[in-house]
N, C-alpha and C. Protein backbone atom coordinates (compact mmCIF):
# COMPACT_ATOMS: atom_id res chain seq x y z
N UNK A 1 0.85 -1.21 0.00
CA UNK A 1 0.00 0.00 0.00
C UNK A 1 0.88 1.25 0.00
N UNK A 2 1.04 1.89 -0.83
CA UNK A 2 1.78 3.70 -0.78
C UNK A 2 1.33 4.35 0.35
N UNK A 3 2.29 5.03 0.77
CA UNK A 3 2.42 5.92 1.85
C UNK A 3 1.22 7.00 1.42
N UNK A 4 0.49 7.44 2.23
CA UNK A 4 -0.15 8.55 2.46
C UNK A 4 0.31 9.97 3.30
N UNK A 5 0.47 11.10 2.37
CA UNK A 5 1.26 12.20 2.57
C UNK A 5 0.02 13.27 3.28
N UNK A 6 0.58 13.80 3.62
CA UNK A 6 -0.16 15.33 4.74
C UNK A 6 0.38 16.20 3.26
N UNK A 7 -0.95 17.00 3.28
CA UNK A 7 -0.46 18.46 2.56
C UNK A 7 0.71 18.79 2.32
N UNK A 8 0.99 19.41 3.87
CA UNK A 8 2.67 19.86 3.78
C UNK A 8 3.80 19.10 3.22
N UNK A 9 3.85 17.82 3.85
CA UNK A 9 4.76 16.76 3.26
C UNK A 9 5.03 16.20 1.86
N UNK A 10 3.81 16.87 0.74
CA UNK A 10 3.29 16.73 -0.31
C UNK A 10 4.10 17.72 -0.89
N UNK A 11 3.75 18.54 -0.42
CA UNK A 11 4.32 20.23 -0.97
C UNK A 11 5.48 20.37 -0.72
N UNK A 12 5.80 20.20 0.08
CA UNK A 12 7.79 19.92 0.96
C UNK A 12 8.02 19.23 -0.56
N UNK A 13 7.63 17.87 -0.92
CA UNK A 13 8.36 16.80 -1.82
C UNK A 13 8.36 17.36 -2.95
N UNK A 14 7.35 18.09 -3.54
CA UNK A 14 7.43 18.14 -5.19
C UNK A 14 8.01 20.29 -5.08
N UNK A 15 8.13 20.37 -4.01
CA UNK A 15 9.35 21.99 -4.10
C UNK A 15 8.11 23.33 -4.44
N UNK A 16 7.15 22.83 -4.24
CA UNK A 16 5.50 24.20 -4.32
C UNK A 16 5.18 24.48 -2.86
N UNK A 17 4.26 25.48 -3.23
CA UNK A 17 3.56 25.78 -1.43
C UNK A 17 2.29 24.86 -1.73
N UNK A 18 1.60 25.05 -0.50
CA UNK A 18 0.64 24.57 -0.46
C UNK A 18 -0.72 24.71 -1.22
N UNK A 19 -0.66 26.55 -1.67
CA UNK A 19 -1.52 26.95 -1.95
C UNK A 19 -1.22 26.72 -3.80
N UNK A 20 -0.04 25.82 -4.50
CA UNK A 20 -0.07 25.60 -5.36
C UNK A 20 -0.75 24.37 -5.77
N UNK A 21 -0.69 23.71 -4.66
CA UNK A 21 -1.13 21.89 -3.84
C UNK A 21 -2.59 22.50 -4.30
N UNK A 22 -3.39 23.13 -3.99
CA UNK A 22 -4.89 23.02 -3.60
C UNK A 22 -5.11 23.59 -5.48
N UNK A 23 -4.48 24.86 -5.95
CA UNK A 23 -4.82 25.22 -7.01
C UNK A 23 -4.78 23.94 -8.13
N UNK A 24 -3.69 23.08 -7.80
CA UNK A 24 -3.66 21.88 -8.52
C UNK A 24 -4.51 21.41 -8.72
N UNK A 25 -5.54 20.93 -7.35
CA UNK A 25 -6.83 19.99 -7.16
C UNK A 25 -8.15 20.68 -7.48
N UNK A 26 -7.83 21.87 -7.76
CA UNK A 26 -9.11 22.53 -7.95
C UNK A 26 -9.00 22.68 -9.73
N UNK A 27 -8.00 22.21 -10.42
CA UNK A 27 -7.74 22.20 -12.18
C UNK A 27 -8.02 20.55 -12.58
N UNK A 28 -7.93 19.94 -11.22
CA UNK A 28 -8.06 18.28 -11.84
C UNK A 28 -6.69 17.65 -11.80
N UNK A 29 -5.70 18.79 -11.74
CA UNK A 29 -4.04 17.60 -11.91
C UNK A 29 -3.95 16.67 -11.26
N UNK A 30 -3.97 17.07 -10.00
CA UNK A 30 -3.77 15.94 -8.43
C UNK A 30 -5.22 16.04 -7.74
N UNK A 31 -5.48 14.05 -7.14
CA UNK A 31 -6.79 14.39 -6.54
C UNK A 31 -6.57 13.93 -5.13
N UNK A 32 -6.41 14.62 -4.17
CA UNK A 32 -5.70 13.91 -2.83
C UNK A 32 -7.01 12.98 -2.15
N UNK A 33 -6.93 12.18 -1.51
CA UNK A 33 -8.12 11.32 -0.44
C UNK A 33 -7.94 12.34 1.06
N UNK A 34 -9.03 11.74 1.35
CA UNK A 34 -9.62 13.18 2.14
C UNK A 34 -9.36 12.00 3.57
N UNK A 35 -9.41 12.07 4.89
CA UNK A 35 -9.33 11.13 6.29
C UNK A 35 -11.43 11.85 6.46
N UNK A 36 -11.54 10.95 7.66
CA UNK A 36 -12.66 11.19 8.11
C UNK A 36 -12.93 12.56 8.60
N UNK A 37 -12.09 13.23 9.43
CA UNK A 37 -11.66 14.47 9.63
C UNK A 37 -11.66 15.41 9.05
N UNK A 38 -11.69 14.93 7.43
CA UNK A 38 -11.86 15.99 6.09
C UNK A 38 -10.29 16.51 6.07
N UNK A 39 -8.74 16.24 6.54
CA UNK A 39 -7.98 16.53 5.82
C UNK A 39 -7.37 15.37 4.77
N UNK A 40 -6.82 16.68 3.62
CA UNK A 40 -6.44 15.69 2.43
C UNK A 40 -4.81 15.37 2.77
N UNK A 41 -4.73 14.18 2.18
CA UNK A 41 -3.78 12.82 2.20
C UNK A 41 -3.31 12.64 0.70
N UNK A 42 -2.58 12.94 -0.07
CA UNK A 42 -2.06 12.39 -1.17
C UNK A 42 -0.84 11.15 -0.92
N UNK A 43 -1.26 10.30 -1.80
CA UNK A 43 -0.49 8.89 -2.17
C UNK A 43 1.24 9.25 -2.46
N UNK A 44 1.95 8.52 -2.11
CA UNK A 44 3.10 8.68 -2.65
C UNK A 44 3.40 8.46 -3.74
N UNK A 45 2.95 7.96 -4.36
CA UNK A 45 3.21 6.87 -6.09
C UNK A 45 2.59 7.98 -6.73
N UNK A 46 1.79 9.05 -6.59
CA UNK A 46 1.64 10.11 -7.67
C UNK A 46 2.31 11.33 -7.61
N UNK A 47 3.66 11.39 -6.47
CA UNK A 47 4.31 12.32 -6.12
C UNK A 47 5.35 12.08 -6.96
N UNK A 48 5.86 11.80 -7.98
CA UNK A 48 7.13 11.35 -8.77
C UNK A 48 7.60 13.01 -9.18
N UNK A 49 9.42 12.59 -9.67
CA UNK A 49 9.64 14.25 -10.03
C UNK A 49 9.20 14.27 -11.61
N UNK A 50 8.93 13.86 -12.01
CA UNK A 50 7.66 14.44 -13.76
C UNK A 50 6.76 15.29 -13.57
N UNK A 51 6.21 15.28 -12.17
CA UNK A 51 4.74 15.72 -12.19
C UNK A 51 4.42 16.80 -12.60
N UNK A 52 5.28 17.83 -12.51
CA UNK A 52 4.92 19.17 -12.71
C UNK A 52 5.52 19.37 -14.15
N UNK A 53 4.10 20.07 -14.30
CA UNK A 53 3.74 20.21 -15.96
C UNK A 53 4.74 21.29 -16.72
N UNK A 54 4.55 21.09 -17.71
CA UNK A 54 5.42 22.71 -18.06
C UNK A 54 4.34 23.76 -18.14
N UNK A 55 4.53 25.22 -18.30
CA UNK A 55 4.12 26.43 -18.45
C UNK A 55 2.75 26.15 -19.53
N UNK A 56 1.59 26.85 -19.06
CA UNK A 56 0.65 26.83 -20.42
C UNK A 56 1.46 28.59 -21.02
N UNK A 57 0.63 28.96 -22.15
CA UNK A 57 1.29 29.93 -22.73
C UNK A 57 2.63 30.68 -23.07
N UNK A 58 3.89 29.37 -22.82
CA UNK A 58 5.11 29.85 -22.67
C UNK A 58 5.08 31.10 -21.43
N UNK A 59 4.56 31.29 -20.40
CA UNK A 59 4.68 32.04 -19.59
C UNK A 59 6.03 31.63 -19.07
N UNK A 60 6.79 32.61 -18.57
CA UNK A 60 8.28 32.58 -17.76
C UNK A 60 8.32 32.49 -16.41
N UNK A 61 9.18 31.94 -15.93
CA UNK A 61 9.46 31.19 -14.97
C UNK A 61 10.55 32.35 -14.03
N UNK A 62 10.18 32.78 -13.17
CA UNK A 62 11.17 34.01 -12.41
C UNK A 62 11.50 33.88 -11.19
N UNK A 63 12.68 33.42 -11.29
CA UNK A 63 13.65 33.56 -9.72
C UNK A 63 13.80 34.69 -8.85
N UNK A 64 13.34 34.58 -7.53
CA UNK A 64 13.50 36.38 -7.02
C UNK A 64 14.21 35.89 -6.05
N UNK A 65 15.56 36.96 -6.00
CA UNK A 65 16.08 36.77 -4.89
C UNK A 65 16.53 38.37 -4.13
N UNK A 66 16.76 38.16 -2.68
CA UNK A 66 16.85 39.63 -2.22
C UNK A 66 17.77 39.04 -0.57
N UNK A 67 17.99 40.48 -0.22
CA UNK A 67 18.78 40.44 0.86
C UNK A 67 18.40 42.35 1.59
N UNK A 68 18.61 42.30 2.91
CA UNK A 68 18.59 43.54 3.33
C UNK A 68 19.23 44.54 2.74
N UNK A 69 20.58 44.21 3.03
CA UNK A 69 21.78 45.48 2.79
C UNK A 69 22.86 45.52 1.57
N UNK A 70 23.59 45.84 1.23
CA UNK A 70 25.05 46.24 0.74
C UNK A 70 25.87 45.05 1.78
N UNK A 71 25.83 45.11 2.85
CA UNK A 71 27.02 44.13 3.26
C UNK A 71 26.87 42.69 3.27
N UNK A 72 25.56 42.32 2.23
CA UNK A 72 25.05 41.04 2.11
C UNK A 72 24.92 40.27 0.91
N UNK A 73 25.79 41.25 0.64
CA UNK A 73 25.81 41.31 -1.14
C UNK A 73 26.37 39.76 -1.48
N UNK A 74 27.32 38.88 -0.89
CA UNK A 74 27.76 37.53 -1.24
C UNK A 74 26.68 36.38 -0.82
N UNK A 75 25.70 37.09 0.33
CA UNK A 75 24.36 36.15 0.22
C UNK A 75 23.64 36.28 -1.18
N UNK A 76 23.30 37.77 -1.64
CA UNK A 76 22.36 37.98 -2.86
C UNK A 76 23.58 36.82 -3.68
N UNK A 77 24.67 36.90 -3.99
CA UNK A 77 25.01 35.79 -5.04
C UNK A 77 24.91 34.19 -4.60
N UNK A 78 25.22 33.83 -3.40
CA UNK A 78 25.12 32.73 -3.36
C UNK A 78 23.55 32.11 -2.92
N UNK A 79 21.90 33.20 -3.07
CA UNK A 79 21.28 32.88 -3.69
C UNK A 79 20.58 32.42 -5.03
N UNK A 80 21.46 33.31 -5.72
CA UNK A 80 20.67 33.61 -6.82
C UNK A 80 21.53 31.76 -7.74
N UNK A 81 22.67 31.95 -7.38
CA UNK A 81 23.43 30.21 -7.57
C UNK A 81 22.46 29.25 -7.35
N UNK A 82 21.87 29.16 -6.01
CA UNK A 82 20.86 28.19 -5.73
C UNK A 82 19.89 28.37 -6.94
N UNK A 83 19.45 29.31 -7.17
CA UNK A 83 17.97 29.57 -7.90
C UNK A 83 18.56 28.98 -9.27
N UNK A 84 19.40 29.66 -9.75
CA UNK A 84 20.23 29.05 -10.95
C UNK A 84 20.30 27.44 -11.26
N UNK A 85 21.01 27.19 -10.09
CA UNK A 85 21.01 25.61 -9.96
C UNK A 85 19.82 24.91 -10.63
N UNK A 86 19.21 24.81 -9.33
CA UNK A 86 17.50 24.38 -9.01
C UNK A 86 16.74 24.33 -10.33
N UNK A 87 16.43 25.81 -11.34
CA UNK A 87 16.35 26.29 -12.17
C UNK A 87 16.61 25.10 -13.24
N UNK A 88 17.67 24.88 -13.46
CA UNK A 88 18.62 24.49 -14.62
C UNK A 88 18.48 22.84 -14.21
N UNK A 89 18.45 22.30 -12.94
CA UNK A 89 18.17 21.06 -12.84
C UNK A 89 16.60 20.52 -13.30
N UNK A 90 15.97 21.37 -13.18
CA UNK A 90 14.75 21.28 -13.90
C UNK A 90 14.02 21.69 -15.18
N UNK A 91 15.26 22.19 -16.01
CA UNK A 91 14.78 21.95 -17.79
C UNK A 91 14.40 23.26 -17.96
N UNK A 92 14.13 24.28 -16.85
CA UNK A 92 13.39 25.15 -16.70
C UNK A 92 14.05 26.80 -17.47
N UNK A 93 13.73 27.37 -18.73
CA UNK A 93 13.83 28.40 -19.00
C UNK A 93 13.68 29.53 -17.79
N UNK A 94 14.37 30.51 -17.87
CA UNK A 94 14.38 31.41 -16.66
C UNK A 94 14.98 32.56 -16.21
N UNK A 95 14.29 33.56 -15.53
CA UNK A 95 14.94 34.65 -15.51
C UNK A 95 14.86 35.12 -13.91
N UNK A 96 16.37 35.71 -13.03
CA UNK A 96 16.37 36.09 -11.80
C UNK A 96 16.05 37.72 -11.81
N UNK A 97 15.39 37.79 -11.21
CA UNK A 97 15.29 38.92 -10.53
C UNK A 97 15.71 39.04 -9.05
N UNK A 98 16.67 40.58 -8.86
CA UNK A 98 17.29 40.63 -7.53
C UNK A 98 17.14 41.50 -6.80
N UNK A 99 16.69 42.25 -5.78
CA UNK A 99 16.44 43.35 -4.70
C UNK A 99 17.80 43.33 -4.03
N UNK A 100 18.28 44.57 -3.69
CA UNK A 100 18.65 44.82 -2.25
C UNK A 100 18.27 45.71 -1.49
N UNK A 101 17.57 45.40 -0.40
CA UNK A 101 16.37 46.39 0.42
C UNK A 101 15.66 45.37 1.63
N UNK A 102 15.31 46.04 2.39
CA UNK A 102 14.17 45.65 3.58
C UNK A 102 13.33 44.52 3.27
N UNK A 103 12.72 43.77 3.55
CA UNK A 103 11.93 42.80 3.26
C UNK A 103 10.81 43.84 3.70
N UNK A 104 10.53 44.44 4.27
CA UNK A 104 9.63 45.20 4.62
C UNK A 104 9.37 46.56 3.56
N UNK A 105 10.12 46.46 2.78
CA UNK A 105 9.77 47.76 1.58
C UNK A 105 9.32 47.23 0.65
N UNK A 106 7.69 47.88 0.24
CA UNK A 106 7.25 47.51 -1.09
C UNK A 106 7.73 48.59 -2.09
N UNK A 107 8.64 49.03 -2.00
CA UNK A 107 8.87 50.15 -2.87
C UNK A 107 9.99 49.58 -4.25
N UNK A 108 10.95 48.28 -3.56
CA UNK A 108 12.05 47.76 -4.32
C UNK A 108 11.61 47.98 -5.82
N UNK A 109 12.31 48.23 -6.52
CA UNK A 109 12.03 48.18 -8.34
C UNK A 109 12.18 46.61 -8.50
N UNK A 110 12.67 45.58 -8.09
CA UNK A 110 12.39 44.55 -8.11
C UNK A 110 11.34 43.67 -8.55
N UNK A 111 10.84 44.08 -6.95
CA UNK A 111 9.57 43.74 -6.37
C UNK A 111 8.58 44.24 -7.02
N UNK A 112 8.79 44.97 -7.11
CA UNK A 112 7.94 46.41 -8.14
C UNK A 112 6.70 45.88 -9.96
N UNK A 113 8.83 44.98 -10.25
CA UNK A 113 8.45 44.80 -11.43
C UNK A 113 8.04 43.20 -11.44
N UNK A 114 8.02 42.24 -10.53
CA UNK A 114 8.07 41.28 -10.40
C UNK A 114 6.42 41.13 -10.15
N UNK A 115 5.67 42.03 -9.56
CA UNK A 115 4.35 42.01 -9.46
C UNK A 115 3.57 42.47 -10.78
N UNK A 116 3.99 43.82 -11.25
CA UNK A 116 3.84 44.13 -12.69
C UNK A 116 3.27 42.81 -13.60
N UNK A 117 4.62 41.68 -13.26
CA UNK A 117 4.76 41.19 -14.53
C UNK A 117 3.52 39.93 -14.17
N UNK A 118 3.38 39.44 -12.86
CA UNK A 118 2.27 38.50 -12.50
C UNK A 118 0.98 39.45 -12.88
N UNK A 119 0.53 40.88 -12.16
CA UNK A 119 -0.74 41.23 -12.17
C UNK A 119 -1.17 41.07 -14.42
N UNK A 120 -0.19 41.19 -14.85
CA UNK A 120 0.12 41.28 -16.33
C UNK A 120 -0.35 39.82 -17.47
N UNK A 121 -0.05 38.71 -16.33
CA UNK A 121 -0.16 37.15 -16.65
C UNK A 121 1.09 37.07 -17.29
N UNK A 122 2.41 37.25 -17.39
CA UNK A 122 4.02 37.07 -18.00
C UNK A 122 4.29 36.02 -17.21
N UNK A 123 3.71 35.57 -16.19
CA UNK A 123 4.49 35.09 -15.45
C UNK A 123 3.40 33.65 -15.16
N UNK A 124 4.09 32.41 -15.14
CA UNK A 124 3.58 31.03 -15.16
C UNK A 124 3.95 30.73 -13.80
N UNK A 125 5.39 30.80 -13.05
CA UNK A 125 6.00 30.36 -12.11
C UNK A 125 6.81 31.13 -11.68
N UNK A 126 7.30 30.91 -10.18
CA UNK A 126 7.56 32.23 -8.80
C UNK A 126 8.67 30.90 -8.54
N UNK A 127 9.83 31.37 -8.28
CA UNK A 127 10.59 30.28 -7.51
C UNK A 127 11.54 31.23 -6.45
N UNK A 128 11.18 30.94 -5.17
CA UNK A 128 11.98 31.64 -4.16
C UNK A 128 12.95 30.40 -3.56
N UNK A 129 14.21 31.42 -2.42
CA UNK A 129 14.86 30.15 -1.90
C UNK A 129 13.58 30.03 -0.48
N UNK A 130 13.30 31.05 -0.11
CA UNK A 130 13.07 31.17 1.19
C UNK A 130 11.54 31.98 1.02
N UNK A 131 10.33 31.65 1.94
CA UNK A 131 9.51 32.70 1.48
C UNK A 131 9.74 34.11 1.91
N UNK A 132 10.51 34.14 3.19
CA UNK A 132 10.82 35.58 3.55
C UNK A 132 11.65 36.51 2.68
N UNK A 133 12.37 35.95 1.63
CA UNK A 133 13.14 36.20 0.48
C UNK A 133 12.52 37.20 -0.06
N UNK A 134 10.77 36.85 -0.01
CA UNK A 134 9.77 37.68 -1.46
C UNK A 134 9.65 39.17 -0.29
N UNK A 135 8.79 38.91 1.18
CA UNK A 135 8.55 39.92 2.13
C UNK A 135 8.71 39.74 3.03
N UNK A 136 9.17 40.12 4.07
CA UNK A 136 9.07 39.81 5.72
C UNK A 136 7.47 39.83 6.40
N UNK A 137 6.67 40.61 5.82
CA UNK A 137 5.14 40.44 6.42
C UNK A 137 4.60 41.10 4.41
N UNK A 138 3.24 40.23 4.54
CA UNK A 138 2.69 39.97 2.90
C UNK A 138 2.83 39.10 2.14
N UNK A 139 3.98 38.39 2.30
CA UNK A 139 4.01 37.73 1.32
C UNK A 139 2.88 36.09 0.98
N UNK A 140 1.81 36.45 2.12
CA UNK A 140 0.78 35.28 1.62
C UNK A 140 -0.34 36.16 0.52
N UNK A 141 0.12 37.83 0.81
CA UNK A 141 -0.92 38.29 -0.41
C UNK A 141 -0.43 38.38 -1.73
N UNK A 142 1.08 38.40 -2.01
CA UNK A 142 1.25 38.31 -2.98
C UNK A 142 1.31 36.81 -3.63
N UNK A 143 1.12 35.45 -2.87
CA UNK A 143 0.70 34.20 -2.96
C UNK A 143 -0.67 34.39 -3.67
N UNK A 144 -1.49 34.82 -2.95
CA UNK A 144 -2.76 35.06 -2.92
C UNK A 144 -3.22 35.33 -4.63
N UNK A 145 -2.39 36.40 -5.05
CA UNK A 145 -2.52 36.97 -6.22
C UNK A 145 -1.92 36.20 -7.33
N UNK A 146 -1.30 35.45 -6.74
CA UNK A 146 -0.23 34.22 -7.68
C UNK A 146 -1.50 33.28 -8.08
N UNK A 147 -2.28 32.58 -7.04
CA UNK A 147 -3.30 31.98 -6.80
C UNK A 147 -4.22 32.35 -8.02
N UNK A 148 -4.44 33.63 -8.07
CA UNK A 148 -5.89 34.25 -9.12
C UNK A 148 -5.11 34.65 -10.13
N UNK A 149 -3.78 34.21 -10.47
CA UNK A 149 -3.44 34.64 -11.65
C UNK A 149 -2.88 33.21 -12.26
N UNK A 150 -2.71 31.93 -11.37
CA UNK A 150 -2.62 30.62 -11.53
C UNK A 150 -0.91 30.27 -12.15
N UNK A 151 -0.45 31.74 -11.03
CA UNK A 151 1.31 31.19 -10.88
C UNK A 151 1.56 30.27 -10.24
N UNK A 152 2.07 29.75 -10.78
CA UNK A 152 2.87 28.27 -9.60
C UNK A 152 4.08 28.87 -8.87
N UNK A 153 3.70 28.58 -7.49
CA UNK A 153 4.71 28.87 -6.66
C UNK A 153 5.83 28.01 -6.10
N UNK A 154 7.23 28.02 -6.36
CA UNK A 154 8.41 26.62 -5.84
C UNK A 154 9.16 28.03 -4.57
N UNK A 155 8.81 26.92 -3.62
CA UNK A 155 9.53 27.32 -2.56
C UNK A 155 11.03 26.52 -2.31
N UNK A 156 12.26 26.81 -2.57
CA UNK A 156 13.20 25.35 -2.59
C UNK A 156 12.96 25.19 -1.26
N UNK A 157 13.77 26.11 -0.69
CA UNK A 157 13.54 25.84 1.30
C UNK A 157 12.76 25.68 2.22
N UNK A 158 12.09 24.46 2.45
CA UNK A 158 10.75 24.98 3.10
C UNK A 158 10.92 25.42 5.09
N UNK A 159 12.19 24.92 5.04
CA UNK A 159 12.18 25.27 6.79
C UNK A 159 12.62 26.78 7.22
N UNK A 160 13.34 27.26 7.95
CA UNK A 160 13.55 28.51 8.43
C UNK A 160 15.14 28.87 7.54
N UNK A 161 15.01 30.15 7.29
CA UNK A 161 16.21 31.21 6.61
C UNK A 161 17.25 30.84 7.76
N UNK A 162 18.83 30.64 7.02
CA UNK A 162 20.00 31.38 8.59
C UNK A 162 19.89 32.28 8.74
N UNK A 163 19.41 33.27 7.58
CA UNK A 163 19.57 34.42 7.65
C UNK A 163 18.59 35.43 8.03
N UNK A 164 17.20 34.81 8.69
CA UNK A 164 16.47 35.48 9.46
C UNK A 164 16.57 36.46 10.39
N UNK A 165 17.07 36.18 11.15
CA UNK A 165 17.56 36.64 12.83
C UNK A 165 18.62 38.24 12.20
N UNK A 166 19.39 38.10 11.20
CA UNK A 166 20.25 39.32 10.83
C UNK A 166 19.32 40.18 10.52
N UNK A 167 18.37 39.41 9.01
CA UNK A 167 17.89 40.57 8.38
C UNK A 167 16.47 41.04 9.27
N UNK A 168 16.31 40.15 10.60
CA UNK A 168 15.04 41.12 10.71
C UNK A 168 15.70 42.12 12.31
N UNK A 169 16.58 42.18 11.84
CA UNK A 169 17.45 43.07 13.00
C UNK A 169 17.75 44.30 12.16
N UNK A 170 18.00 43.94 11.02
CA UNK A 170 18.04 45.44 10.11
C UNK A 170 16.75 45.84 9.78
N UNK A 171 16.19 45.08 9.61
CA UNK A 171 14.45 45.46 9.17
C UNK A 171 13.66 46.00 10.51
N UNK A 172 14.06 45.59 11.58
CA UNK A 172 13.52 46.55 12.56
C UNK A 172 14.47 48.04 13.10
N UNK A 173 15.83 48.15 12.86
CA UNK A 173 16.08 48.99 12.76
C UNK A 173 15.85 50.14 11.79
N UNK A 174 14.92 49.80 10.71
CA UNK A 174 14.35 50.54 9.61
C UNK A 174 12.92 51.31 10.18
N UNK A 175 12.56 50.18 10.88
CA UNK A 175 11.50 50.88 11.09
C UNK A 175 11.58 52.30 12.45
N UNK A 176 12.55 51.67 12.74
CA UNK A 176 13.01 52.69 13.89
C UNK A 176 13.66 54.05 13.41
N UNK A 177 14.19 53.74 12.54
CA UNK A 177 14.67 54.75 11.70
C UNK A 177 13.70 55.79 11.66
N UNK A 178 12.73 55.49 10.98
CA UNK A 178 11.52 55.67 10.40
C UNK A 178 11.30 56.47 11.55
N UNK A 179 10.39 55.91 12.80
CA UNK A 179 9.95 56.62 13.54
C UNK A 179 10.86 57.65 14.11
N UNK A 180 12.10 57.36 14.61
CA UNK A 180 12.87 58.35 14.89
C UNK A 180 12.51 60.17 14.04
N UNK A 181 12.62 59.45 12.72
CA UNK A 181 12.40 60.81 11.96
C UNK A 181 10.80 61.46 12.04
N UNK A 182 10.20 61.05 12.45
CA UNK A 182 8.66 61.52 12.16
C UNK A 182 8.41 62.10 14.38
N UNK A 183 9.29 61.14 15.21
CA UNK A 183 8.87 61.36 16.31
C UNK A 183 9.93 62.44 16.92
N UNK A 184 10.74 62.73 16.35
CA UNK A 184 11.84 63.77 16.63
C UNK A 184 11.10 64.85 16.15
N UNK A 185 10.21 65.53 15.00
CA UNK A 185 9.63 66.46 14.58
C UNK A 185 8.70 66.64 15.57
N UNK A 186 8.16 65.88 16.42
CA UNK A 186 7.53 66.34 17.35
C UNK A 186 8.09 67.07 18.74
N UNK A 187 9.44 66.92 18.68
CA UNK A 187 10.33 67.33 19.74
C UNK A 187 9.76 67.35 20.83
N UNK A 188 9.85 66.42 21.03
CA UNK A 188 9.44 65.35 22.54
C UNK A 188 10.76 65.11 23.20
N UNK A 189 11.40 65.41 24.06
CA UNK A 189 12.78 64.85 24.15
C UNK A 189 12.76 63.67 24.82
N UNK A 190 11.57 63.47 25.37
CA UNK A 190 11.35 61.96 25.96
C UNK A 190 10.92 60.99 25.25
N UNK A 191 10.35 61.87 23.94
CA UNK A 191 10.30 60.56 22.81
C UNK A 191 11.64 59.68 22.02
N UNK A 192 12.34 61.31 21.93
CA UNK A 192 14.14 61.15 21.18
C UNK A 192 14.78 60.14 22.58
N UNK A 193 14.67 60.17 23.47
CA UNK A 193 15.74 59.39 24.12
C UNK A 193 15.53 57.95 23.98
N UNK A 194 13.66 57.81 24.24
CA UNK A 194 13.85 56.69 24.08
C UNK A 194 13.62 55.75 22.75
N UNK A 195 13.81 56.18 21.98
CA UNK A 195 14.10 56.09 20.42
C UNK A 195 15.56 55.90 20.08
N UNK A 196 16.58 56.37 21.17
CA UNK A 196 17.68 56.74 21.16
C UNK A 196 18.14 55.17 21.72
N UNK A 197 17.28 55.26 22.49
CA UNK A 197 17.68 54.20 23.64
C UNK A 197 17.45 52.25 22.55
N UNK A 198 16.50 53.02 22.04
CA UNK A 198 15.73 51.46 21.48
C UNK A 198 17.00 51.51 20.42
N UNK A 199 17.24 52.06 19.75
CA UNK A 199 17.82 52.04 18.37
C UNK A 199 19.22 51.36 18.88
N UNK A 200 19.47 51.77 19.85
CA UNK A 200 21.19 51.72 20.37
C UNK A 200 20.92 50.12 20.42
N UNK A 201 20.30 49.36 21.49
CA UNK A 201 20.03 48.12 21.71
C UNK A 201 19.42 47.16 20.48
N UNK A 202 19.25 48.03 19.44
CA UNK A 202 18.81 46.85 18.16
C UNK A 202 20.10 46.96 17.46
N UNK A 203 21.41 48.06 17.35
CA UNK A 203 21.98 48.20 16.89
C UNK A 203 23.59 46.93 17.43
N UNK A 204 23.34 46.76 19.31
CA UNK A 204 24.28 45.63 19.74
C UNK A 204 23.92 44.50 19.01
N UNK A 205 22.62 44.17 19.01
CA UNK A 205 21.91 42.67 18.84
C UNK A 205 22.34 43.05 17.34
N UNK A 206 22.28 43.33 16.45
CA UNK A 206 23.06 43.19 14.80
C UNK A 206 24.29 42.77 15.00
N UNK A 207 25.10 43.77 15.86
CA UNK A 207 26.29 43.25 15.99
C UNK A 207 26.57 41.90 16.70
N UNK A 208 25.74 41.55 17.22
CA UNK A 208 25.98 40.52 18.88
C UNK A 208 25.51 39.01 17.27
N UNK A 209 24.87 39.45 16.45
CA UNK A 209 24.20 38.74 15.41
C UNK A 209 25.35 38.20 14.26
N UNK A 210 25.80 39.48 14.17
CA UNK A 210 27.25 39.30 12.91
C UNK A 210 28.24 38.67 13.64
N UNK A 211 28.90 38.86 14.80
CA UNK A 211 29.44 38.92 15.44
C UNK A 211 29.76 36.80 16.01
N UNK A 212 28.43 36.79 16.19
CA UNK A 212 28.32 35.78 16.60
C UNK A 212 28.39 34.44 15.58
């Protein structure tokens, strides 16, 4: 009898999210068995690496990769290698797109153009290493929109970033940034200190982060 897979474990194996798992079953590709409980169970014997189809409409296939800063610049390459790799092990025509910026800025020209090109239909398939890669908070809406535009999403990594813990130490020092400048115009000096105070202590923990 074949193993019976959980969602996740499904999605982990063939390198998609989940929400590519369900768009599947709702086109007819994959039909998972349901437990009494009503969650779905897919078979192992229909999990093979063939399964995933190629592109309808020659739509393109786009690698996004990103990093916080300038001093992370040998992560942005030894992502975009992975994506390359991955990419190329799978037959797959393809183009990277790269940010360097906040996971928390929707402003990146990147990002910018990388949505452009989905809200547009250019785009068949999303391949990140990491999902925090795409946003630090959003990125199930820009899933979402992948969803109603019937991008396939490949997550390679499905467990936690190393590089979490750094970049959301710069990403909250952004936001501090931020307020600093808007709460200093109020010239509060009890607002500036302790703005002063917070910033100083996110600024050890980066270091206590690199450092370490």
């Amino acid at each position: 009898m074949s193993r019976l897979l959980t969602i996740s474990q499904a999605a982990e194996m063939l390198g998609v999210s989940i929400i590519t798992l369900r768009r599947w079953e709702q086109s007819g590709k994959i039909q998972p068995t349901y437990t009494l409980g009503g969650h779905r169970r897919y078979l192992l014997s229909q999990l093979h690496p063939d399964f995933q189809a190629a592109l309808p409409d020659n739509r393109k296939t786009i690698a996004y990769a990103r990093v916080s800063s300038h001093d992370q610049k040998d992560d942005l390459e030894r992502q975009k290698q992975v994506l390359e790799l991955y990419c190329a092990s799978k037959g797959w025509q393809y183009e990277i797109i790269a940010d360097l910026g906040s996971g928390m800025n929707y402003h990146k020209k990147g990002l910018k153009r990388l949505l452009n090109q989905i809200i547009d239909g250019n785009i068949g398939r999303l391949v990140l290493t990491h999902k925090d890669r795409l946003l630090r908070f959003g990125a199930e809406l820009v899933f979402s929109i992948c969803e109603i535009k019937q991008v396939e999403i490949v997550i390679i990594n499905q467990g936690e970033d190393t590089s979490f813990e750094e970049d959301l130490a710069k990403d909250m020092l952004e936001i501090i940034t931020v307020l600093s400048a808007r709460l200093y115009g109020s010239r509060s000096r009890k607002n500036q200190k302790l703005l002063e105070n917070v910033k100083k202590a996110g600024e050890q923990k980066e270091v206590n982060l690199i450092s370490g």
